[in-house]
N, C-alpha and C. Protein backbone atom coordinates (compact mmCIF):
# COMPACT_ATOMS: atom_id res chain seq x y z
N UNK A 1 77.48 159.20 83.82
CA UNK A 1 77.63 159.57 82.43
C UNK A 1 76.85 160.85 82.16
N UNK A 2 77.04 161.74 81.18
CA UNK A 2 76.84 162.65 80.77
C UNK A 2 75.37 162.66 79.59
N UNK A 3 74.44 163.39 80.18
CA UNK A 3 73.37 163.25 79.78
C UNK A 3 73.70 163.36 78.38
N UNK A 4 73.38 162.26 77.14
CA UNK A 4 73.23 162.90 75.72
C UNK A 4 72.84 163.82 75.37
N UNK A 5 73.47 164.55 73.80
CA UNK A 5 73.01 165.76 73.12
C UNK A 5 71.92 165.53 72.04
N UNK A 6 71.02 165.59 71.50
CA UNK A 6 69.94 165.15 70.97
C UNK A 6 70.68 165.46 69.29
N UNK A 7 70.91 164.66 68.58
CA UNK A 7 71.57 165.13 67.03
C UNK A 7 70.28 165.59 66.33
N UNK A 8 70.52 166.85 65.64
CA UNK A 8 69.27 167.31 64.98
C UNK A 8 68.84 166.43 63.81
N UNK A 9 67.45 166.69 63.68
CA UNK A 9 66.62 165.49 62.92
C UNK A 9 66.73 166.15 61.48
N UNK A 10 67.57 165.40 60.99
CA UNK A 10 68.35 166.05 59.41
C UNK A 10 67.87 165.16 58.59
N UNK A 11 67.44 164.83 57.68
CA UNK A 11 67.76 163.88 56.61
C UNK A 11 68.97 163.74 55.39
N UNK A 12 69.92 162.89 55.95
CA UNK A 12 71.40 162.92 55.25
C UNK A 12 71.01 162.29 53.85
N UNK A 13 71.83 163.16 52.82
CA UNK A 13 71.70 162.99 50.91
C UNK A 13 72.60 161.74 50.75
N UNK A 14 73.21 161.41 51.84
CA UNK A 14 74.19 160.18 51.75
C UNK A 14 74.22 159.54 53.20
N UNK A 15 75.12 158.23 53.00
CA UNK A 15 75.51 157.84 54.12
C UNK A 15 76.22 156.47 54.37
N UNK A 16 77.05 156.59 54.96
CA UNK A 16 78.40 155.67 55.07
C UNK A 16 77.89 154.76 56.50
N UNK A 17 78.24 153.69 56.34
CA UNK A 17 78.44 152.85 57.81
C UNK A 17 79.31 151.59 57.74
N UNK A 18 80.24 151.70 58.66
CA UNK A 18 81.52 151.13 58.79
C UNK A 18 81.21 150.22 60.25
N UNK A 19 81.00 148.69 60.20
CA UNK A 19 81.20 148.45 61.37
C UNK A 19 82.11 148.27 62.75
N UNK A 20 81.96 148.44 63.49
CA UNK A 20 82.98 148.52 64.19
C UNK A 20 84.35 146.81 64.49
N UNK A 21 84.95 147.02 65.32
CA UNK A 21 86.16 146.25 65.49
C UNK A 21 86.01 145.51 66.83
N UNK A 22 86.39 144.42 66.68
CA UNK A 22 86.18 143.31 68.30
C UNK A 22 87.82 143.43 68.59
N UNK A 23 87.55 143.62 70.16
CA UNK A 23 88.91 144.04 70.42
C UNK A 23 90.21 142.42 70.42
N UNK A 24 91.09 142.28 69.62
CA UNK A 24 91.85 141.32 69.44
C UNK A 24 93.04 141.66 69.53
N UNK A 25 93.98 140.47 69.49
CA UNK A 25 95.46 140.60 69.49
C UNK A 25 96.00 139.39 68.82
N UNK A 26 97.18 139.29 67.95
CA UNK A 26 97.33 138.51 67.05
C UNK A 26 98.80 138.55 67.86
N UNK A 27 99.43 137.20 68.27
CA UNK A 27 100.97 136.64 68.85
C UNK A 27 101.40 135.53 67.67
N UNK A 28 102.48 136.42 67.14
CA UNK A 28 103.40 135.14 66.17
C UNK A 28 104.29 135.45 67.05
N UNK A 29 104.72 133.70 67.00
CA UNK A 29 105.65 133.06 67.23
C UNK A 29 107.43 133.56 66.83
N UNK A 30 108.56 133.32 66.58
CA UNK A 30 109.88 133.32 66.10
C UNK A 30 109.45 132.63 64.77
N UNK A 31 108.85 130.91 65.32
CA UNK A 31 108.97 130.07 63.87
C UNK A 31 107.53 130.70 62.91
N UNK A 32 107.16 131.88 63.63
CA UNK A 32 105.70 132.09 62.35
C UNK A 32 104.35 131.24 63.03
N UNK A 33 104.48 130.51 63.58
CA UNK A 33 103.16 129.99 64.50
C UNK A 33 102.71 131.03 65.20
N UNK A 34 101.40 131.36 65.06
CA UNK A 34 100.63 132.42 66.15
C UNK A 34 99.18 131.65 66.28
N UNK A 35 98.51 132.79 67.05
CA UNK A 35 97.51 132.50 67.96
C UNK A 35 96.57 134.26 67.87
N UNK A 36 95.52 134.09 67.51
CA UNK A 36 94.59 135.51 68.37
C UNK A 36 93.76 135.12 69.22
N UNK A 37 93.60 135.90 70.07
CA UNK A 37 92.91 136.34 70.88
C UNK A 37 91.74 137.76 71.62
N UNK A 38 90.69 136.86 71.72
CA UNK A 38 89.35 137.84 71.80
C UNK A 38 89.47 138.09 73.12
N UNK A 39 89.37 139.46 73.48
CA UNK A 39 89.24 140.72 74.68
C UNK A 39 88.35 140.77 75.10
N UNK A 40 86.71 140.87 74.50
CA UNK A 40 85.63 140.95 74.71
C UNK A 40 84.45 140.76 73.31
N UNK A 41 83.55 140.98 74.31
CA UNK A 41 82.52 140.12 73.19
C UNK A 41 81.80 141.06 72.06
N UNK A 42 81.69 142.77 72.26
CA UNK A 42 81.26 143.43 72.00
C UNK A 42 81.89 143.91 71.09
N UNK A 43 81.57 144.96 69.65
CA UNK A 43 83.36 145.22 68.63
C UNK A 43 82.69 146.60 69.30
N UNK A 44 83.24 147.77 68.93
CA UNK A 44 83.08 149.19 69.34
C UNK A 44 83.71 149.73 68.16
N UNK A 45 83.64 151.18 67.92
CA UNK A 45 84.84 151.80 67.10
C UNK A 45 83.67 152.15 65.84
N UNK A 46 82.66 151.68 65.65
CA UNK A 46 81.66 151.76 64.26
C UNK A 46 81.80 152.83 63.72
N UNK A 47 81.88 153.20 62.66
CA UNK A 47 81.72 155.14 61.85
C UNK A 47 80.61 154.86 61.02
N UNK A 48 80.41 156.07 61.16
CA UNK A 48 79.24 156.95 60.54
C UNK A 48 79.17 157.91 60.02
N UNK A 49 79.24 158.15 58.67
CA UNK A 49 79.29 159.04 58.01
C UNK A 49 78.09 159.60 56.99
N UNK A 50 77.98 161.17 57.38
CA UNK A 50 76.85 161.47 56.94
C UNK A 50 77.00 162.97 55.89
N UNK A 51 76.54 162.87 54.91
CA UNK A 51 76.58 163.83 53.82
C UNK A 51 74.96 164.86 53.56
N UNK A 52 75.15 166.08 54.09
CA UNK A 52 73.81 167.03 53.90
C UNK A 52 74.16 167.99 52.93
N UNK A 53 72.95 168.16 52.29
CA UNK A 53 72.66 169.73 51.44
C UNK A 53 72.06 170.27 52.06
N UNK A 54 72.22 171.83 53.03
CA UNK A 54 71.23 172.19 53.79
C UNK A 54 71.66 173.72 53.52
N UNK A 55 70.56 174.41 54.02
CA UNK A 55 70.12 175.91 54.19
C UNK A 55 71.18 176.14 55.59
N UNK A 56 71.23 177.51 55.42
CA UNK A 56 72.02 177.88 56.77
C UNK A 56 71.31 178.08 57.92
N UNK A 57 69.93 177.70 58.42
CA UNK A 57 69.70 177.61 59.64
C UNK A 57 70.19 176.22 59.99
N UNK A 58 69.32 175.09 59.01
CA UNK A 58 70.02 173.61 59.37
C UNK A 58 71.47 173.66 59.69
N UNK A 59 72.62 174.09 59.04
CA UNK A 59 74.13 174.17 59.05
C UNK A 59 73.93 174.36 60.64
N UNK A 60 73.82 175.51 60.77
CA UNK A 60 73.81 176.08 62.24
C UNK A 60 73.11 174.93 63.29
N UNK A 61 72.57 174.32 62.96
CA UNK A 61 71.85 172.78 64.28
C UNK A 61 73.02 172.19 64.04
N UNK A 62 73.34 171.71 63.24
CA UNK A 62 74.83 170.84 63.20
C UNK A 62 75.75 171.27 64.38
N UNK A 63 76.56 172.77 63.32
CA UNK A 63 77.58 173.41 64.27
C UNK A 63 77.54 173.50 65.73
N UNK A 64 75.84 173.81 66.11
CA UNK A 64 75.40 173.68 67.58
C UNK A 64 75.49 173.06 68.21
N UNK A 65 75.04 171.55 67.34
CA UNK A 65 74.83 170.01 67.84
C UNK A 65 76.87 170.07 68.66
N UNK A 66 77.90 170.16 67.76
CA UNK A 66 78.79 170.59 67.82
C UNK A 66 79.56 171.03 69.32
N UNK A 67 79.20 172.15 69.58
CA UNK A 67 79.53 172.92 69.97
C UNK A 67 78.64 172.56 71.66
N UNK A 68 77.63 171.90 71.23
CA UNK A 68 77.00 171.63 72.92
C UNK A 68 77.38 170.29 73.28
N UNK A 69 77.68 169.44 72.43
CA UNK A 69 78.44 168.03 72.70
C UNK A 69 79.77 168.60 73.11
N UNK A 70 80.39 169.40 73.32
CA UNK A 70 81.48 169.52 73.31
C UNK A 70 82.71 168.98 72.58
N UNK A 71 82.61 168.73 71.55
CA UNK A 71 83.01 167.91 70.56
C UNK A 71 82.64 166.53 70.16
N UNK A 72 83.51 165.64 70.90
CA UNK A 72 83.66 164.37 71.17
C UNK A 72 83.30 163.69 72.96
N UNK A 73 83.03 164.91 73.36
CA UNK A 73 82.74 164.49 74.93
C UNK A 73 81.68 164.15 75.11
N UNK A 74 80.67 165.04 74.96
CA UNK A 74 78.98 164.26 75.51
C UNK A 74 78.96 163.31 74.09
N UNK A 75 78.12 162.04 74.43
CA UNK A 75 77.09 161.36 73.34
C UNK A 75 76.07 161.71 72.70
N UNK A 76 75.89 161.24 71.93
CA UNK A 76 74.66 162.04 71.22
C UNK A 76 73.38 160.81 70.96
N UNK A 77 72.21 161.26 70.81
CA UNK A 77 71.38 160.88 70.57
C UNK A 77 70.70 160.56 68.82
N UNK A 78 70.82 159.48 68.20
CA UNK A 78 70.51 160.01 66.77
C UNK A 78 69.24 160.09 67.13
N UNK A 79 68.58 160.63 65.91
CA UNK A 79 67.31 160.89 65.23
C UNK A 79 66.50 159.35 64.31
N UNK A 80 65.92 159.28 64.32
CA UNK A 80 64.94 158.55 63.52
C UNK A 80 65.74 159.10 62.02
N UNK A 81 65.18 160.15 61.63
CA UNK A 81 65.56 160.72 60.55
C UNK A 81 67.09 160.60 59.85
N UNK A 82 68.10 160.08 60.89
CA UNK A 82 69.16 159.71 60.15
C UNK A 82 69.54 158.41 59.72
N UNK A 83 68.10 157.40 60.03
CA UNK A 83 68.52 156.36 59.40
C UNK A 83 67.15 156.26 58.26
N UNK A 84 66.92 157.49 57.65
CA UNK A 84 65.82 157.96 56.92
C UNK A 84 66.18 156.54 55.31
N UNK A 85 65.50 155.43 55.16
CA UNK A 85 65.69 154.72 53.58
C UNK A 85 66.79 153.31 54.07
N UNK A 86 66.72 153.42 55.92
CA UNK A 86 67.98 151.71 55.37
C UNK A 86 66.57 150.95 56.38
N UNK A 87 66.80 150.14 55.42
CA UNK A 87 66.10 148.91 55.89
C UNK A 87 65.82 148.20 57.13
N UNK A 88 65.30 147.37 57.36
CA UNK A 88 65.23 147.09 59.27
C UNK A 88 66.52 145.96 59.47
N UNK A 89 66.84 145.26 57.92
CA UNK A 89 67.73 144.09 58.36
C UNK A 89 69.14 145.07 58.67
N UNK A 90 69.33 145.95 57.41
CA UNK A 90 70.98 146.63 58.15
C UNK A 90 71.07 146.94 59.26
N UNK A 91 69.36 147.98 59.87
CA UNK A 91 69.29 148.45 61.11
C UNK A 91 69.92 147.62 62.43
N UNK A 92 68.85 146.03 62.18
CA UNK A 92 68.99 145.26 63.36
C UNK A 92 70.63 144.90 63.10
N UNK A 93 71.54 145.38 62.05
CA UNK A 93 73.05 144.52 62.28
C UNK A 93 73.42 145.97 63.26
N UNK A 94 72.99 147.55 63.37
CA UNK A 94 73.87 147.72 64.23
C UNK A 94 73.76 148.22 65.57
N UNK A 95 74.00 147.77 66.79
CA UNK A 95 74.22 147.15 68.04
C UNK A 95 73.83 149.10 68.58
N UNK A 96 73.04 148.46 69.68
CA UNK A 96 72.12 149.65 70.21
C UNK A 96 73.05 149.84 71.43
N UNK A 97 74.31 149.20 72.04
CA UNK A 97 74.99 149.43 73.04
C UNK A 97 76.01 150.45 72.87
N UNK A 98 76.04 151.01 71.70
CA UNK A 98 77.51 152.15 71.34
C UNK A 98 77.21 153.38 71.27
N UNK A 99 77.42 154.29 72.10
CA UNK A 99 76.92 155.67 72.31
C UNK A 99 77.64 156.33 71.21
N UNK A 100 77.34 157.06 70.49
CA UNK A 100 77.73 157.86 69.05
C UNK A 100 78.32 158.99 69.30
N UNK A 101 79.18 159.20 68.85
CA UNK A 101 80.07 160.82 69.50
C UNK A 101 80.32 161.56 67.97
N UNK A 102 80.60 162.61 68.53
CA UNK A 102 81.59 163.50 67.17
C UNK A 102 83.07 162.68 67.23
N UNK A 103 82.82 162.60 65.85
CA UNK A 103 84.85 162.28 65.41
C UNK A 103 85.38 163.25 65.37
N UNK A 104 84.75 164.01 64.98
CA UNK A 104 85.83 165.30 64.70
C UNK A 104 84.52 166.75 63.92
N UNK A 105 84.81 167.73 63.68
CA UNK A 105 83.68 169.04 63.68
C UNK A 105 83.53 168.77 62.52
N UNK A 106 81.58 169.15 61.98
CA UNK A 106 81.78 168.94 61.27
C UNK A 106 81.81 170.03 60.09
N UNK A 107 82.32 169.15 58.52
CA UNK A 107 82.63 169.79 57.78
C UNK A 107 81.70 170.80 56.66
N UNK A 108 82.09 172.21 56.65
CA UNK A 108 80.82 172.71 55.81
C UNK A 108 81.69 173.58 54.61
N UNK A 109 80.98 172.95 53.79
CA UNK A 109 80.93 173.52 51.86
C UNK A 109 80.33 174.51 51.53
N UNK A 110 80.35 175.48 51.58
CA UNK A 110 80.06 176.28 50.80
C UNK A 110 79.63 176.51 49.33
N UNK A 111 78.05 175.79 48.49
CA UNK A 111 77.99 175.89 47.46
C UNK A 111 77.43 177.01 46.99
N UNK A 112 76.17 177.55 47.16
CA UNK A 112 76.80 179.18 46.85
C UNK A 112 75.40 179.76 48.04
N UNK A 113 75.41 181.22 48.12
CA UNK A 113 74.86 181.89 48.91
C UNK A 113 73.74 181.14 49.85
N UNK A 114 73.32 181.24 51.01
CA UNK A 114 72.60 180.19 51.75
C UNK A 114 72.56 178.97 51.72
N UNK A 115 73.62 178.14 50.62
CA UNK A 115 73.49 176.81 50.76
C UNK A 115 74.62 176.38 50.85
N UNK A 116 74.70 174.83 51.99
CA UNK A 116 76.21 174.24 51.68
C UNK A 116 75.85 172.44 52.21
N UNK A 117 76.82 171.76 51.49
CA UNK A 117 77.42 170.97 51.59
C UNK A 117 77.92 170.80 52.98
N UNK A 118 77.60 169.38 54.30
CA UNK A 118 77.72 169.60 55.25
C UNK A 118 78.23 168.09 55.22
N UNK A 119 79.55 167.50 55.73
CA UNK A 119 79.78 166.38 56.15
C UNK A 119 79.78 166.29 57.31
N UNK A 120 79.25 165.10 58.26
CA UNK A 120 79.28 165.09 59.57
C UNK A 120 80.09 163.09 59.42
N UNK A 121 81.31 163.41 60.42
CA UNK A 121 81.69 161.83 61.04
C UNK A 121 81.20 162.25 62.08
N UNK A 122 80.75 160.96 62.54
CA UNK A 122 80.67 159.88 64.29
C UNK A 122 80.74 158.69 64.56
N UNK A 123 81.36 158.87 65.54
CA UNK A 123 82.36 157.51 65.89
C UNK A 123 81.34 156.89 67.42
N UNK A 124 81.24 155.46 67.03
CA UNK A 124 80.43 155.07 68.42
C UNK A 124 81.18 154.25 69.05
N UNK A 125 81.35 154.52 70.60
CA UNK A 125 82.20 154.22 71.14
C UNK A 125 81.60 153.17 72.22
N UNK A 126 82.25 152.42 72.73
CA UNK A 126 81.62 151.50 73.93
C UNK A 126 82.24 152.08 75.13
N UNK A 127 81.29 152.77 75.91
CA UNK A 127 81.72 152.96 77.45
C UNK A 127 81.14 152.43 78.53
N UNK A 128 82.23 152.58 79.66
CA UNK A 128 81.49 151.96 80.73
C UNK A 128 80.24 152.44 81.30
């Protein structure tokens, strides 16, 4: 595996967390009788969504963070600082086995001269 990218130590103005999905399959029947079935024991898939007001050097650790993960390829490392105000009980609900990736680049606002609005998704994935 690919050494993690260290996510810069930001403190997000917001923040979303979506748990992830246990892998299943649901079989109906003709007459409407079905059955699911569990794949494994672990769910994967969790999001994370994070909302910054930052100066344009911070912007630029993001875009970097970005750009040296190679998007969605290397994992990343969070920060202390991005789980800056949640509690230890939400903490302990989410599962230290899911390496955190980029979902997708993230997004920057422009509110006015040196400052913007920065959304970051990441998606944690279960790999081998």
């Amino acid at each position: 595996m690919t050494t993690a990218i260290q996510f810069p130590a930001l403190r997000p103005t917001s923040r979303t967390y979506t748990p992830g999905t246990f892998p299943t399959k649901r079989f109906v029947s003709v007459s409407g009788a079905g059955t699911t079935r569990l794949y494994g024991s672990k769910s994967s898939e969790a999001r994370l969504q994070l909302q910054f007001v930052l100066g344009d050097e911070d912007v630029r650790l993001l875009v970097d963070c970005w750009h040296d993960a190679k998007g969605d390829y290397v994992p990343l490392t969070l920060s202390n600082s991005v789980f800056t105000g949640v509690g230890e009980d939400l903490l302990g609900g989410i599962p230290t086995y899911l390496n955190w990736r980029w979902a997708e680049p993230p997004s920057v606002e422009s509110l006015f001269p040196g400052r913007s609005r920065v959304t970051v998704n990441l998606l944690a994935t279960l790999d081998l």
